[in-house]
N, C-alpha and C. Protein backbone atom coordinates (compact mmCIF):
# COMPACT_ATOMS: atom_id res chain seq x y z
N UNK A 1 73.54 55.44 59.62
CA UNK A 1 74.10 54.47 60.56
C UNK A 1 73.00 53.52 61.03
N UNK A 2 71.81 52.96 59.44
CA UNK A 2 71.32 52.14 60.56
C UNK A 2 71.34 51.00 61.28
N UNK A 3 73.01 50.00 60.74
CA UNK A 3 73.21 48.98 61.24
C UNK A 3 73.71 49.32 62.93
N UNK A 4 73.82 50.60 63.11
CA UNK A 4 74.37 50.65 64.77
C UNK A 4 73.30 50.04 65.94
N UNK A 5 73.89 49.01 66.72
CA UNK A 5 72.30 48.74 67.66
C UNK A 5 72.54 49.88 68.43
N UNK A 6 71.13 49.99 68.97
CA UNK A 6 70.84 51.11 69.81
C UNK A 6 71.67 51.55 70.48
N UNK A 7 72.19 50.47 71.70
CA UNK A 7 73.45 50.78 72.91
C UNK A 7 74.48 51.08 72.38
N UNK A 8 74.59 51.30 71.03
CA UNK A 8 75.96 51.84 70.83
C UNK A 8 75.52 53.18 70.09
N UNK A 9 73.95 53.75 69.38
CA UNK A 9 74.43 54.44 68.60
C UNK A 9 74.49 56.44 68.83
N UNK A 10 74.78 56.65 70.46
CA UNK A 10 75.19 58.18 70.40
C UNK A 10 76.55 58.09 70.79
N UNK A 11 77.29 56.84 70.95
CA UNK A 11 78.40 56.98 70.73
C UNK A 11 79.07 58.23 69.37
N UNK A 12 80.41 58.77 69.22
CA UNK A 12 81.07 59.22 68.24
C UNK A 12 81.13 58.66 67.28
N UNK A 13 81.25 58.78 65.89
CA UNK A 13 81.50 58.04 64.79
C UNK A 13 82.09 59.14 63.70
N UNK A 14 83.32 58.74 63.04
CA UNK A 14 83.69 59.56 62.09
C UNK A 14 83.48 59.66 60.85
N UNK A 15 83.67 57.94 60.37
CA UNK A 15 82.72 57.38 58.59
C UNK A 15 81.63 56.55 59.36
N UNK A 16 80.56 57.46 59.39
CA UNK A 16 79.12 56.22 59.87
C UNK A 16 79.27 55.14 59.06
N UNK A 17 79.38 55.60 57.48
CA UNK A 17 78.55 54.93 56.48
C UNK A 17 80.15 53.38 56.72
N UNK A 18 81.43 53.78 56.98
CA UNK A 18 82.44 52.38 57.49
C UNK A 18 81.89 51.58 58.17
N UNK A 19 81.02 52.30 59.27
CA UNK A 19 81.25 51.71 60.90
C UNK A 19 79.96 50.92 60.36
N UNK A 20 78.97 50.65 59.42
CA UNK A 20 77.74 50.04 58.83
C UNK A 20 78.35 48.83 58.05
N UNK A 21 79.08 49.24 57.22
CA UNK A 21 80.36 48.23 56.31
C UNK A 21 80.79 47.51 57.89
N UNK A 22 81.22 47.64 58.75
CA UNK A 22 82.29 47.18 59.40
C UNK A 22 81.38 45.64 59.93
N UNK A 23 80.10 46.37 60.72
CA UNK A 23 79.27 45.70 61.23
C UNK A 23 78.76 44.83 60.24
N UNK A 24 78.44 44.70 58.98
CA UNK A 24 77.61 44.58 58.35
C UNK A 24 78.95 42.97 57.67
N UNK A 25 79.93 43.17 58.03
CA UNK A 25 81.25 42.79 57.76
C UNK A 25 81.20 41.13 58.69
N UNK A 26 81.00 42.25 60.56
CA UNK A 26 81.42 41.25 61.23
C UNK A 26 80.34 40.28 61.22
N UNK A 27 78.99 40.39 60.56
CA UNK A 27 77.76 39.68 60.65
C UNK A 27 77.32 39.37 62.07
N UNK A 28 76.48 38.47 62.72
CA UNK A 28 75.75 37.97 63.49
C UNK A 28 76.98 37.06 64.64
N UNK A 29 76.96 37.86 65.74
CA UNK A 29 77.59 37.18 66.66
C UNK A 29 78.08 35.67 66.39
N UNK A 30 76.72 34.81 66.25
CA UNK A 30 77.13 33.65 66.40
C UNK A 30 78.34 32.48 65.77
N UNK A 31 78.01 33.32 64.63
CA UNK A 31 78.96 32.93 63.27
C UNK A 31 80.48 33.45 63.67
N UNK A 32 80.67 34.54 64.71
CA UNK A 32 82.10 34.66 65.01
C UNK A 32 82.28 33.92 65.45
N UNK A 33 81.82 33.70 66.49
CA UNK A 33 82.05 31.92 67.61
C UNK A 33 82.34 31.17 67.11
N UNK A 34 81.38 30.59 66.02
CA UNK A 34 81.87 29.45 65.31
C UNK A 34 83.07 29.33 64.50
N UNK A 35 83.55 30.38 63.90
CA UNK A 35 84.64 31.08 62.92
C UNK A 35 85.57 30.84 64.49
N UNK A 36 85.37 31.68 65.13
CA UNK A 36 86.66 31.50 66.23
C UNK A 36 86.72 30.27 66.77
N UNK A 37 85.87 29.29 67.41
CA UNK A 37 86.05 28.07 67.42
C UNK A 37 86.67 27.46 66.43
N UNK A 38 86.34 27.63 65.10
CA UNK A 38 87.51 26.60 64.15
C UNK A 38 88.69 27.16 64.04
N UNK A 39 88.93 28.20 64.44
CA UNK A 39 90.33 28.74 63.95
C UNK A 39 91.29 28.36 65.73
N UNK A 40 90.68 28.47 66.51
CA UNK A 40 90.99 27.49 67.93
C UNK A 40 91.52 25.92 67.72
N UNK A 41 90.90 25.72 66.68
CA UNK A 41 91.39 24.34 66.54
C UNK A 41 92.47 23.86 66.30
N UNK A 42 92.31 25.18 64.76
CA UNK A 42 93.57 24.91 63.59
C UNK A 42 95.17 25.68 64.59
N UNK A 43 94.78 25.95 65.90
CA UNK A 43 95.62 27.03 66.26
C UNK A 43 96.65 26.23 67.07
N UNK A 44 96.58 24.84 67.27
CA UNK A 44 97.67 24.21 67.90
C UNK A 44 98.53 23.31 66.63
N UNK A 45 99.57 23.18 66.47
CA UNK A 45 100.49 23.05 65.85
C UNK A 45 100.09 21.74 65.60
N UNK A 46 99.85 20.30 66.53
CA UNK A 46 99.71 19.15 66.35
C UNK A 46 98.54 18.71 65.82
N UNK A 47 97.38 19.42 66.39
CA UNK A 47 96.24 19.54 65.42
C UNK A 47 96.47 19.91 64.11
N UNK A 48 97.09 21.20 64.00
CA UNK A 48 97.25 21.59 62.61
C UNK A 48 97.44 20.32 61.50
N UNK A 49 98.91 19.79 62.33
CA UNK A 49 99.94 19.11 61.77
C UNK A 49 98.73 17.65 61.14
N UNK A 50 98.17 17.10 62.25
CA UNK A 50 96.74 16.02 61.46
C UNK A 50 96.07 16.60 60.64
N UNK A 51 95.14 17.24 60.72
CA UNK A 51 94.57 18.28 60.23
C UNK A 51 95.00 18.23 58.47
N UNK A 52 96.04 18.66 58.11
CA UNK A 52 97.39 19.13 57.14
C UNK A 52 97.17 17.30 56.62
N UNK A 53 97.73 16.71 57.79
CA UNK A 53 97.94 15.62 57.04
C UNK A 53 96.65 14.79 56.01
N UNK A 54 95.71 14.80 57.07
CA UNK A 54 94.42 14.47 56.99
C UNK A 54 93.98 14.85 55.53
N UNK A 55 93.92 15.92 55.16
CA UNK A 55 93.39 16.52 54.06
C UNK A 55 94.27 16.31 52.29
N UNK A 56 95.34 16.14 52.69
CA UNK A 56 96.13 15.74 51.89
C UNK A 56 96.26 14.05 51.62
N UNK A 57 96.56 13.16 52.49
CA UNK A 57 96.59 11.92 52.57
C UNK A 57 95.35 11.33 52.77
N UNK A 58 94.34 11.96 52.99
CA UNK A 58 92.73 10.95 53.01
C UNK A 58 93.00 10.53 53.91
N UNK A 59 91.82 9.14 54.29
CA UNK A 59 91.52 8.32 55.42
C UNK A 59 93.01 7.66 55.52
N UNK A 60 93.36 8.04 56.77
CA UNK A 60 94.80 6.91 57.73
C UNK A 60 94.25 7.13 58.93
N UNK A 61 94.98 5.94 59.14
CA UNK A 61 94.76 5.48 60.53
C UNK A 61 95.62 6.35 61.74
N UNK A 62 95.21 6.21 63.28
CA UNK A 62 95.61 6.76 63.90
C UNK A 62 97.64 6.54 64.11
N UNK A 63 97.85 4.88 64.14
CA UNK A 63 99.40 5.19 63.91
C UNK A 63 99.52 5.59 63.01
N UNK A 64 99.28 5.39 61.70
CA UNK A 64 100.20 6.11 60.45
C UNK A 64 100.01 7.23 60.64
N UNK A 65 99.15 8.25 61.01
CA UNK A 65 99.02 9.83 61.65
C UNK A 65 100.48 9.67 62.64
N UNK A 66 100.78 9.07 63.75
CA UNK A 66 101.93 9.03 64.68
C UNK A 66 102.65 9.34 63.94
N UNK A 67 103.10 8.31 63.14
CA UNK A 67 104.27 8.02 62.78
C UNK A 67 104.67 9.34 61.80
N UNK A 68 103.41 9.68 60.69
CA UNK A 68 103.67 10.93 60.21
C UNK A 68 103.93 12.19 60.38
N UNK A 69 103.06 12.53 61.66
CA UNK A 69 103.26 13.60 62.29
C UNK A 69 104.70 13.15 63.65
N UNK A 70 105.06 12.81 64.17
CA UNK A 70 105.60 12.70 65.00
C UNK A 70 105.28 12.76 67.14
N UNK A 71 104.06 12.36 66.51
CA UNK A 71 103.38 12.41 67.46
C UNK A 71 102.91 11.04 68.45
N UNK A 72 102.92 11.02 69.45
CA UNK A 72 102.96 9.56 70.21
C UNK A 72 100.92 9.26 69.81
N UNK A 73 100.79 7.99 69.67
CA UNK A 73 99.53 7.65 69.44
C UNK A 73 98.42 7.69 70.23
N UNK A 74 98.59 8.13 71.68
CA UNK A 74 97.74 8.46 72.71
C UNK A 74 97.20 10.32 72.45
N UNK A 75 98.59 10.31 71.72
CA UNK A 75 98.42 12.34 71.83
C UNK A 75 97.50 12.69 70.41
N UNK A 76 98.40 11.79 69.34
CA UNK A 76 96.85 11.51 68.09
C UNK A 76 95.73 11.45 68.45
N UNK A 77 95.68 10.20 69.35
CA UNK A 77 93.69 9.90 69.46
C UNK A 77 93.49 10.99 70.09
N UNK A 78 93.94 11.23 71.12
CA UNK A 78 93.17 12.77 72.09
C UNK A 78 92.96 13.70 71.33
N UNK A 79 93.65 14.36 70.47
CA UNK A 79 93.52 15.59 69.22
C UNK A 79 92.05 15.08 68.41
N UNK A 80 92.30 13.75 67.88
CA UNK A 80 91.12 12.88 66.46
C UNK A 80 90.12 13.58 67.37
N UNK A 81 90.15 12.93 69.23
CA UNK A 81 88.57 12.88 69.45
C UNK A 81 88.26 14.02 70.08
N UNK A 82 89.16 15.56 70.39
CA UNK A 82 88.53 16.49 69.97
C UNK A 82 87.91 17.35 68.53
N UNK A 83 88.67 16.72 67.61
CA UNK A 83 88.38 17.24 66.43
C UNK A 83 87.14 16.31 65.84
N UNK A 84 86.95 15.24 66.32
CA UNK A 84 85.49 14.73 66.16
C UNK A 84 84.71 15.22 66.45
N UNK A 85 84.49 15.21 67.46
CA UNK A 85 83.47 16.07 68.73
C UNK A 85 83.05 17.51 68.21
N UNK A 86 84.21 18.13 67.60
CA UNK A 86 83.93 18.96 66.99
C UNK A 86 83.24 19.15 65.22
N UNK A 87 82.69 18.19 64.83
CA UNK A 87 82.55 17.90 63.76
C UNK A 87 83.35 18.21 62.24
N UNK A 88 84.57 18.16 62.90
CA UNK A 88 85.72 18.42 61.67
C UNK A 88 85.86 16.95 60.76
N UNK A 89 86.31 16.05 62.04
CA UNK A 89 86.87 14.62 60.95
C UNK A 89 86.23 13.63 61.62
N UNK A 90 85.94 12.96 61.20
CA UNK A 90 84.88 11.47 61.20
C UNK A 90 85.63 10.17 60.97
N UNK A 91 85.76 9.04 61.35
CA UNK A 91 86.42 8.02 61.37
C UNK A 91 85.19 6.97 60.82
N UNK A 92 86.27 6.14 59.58
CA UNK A 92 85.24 4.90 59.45
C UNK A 92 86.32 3.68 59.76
N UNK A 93 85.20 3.10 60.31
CA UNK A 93 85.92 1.25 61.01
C UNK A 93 85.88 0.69 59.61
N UNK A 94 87.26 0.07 59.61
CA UNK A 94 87.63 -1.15 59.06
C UNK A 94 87.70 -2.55 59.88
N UNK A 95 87.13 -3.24 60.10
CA UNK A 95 87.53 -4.18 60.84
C UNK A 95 87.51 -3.84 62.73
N UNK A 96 88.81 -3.45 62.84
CA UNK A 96 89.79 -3.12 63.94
C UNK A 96 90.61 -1.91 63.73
N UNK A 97 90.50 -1.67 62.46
CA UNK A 97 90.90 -0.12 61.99
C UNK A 97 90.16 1.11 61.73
N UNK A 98 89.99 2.27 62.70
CA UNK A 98 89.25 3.18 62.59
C UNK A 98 90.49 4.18 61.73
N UNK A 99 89.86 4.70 60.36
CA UNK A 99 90.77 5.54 59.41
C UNK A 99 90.03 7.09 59.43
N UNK A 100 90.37 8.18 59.67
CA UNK A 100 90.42 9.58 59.85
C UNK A 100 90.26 10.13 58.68
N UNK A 101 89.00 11.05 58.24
CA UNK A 101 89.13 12.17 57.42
C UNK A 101 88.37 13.14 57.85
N UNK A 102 88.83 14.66 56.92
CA UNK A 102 88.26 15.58 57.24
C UNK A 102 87.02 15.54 56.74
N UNK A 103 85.55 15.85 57.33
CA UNK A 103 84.64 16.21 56.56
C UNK A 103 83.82 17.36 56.88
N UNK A 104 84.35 18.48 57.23
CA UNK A 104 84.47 19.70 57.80
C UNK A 104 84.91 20.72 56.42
N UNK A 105 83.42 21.31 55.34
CA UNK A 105 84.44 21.75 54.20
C UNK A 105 85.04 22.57 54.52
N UNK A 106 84.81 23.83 55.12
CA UNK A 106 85.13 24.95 55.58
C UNK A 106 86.67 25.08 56.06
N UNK A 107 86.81 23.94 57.36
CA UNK A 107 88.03 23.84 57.20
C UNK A 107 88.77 23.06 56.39
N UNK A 108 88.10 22.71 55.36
CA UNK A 108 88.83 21.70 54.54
C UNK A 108 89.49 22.62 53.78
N UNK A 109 88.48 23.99 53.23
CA UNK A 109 88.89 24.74 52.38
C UNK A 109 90.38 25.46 52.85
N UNK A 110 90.16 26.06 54.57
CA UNK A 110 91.10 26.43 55.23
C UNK A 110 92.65 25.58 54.86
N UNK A 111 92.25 24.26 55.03
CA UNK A 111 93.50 23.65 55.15
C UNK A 111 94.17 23.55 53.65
N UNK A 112 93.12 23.82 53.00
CA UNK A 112 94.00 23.71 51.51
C UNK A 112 94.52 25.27 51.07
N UNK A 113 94.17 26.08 51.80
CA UNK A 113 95.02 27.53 51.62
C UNK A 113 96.06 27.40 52.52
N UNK A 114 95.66 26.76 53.67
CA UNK A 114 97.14 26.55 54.49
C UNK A 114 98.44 25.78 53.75
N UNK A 115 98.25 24.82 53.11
CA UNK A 115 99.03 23.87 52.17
C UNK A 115 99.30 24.89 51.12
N UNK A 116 98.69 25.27 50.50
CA UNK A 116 99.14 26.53 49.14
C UNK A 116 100.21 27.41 49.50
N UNK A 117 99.91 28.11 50.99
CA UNK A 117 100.31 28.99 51.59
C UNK A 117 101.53 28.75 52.04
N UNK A 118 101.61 27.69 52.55
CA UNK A 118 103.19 26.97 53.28
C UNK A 118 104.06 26.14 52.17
N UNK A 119 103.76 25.96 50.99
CA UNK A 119 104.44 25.36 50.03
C UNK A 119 105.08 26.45 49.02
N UNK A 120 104.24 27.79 49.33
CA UNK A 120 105.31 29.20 48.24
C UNK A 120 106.09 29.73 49.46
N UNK A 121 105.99 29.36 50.43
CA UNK A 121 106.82 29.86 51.40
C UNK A 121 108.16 29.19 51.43
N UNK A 122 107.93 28.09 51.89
CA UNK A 122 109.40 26.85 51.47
C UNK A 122 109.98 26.88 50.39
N UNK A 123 109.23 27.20 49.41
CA UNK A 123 110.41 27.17 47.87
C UNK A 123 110.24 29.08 47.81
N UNK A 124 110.25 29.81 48.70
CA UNK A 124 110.50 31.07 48.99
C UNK A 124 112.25 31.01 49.15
């Protein structure tokens, strides 16, 4: 058991050699945070729903996101500019047109198992 830290290890244990796998599994605190922070993201429906769109349709703009998702264009930008902030999707200016993509691979990868995932479900 030598992945157990100290403060935990006269605790009970039944498969040491699991509870080493387990840890050894959940890796380094920090990386959960970050893992749970992106999955926080993907965890509201309207985010999702950009998100989804985003990755599939490339750079659009914040109305054509509205109009696609069904979402009013004040409630778009507020979502874009937490998911900026969060370094998921990045906007480039056209002109007067700022256009949305993901450049976040991780969740990029996410969102393309989400799309796989929800498309054998519907023709389920």
């Amino acid at each position: 058991m030598h992945l157990v830290p100290a403060e935990r290890a006269d605790q009970r244990t039944i498969d040491g050699h699991r509870v080493c796998d387990a840890i050894a599994a959940i890796g380094e605190p920090s990386d959960v945070r970050v893992w749970a922070d992106r999955f926080a993201l993907l965890a509201d429906p309207g985010r999702l729903a950009l998100l989804l769109a985003l990755h599939r349709a490339g750079p659009i703009a914040v109305s054509d996101l509205s109009v696609a998702t069904g979402m009013k264009d004040t409630a778009v930008s507020q979502a874009l500019r937490l998911l900026r902030a969060a370094g998921v999707v990045a906007g480039d200016k056209d002109g007067r047109v700022v256009r949305y993509r993901v450049v976040d691979d991780a969740t990029a990868e996410l969102l393309k198992h989400c799309a796989t995932e929800g498309g054998r479900r519907a023709k389920a």
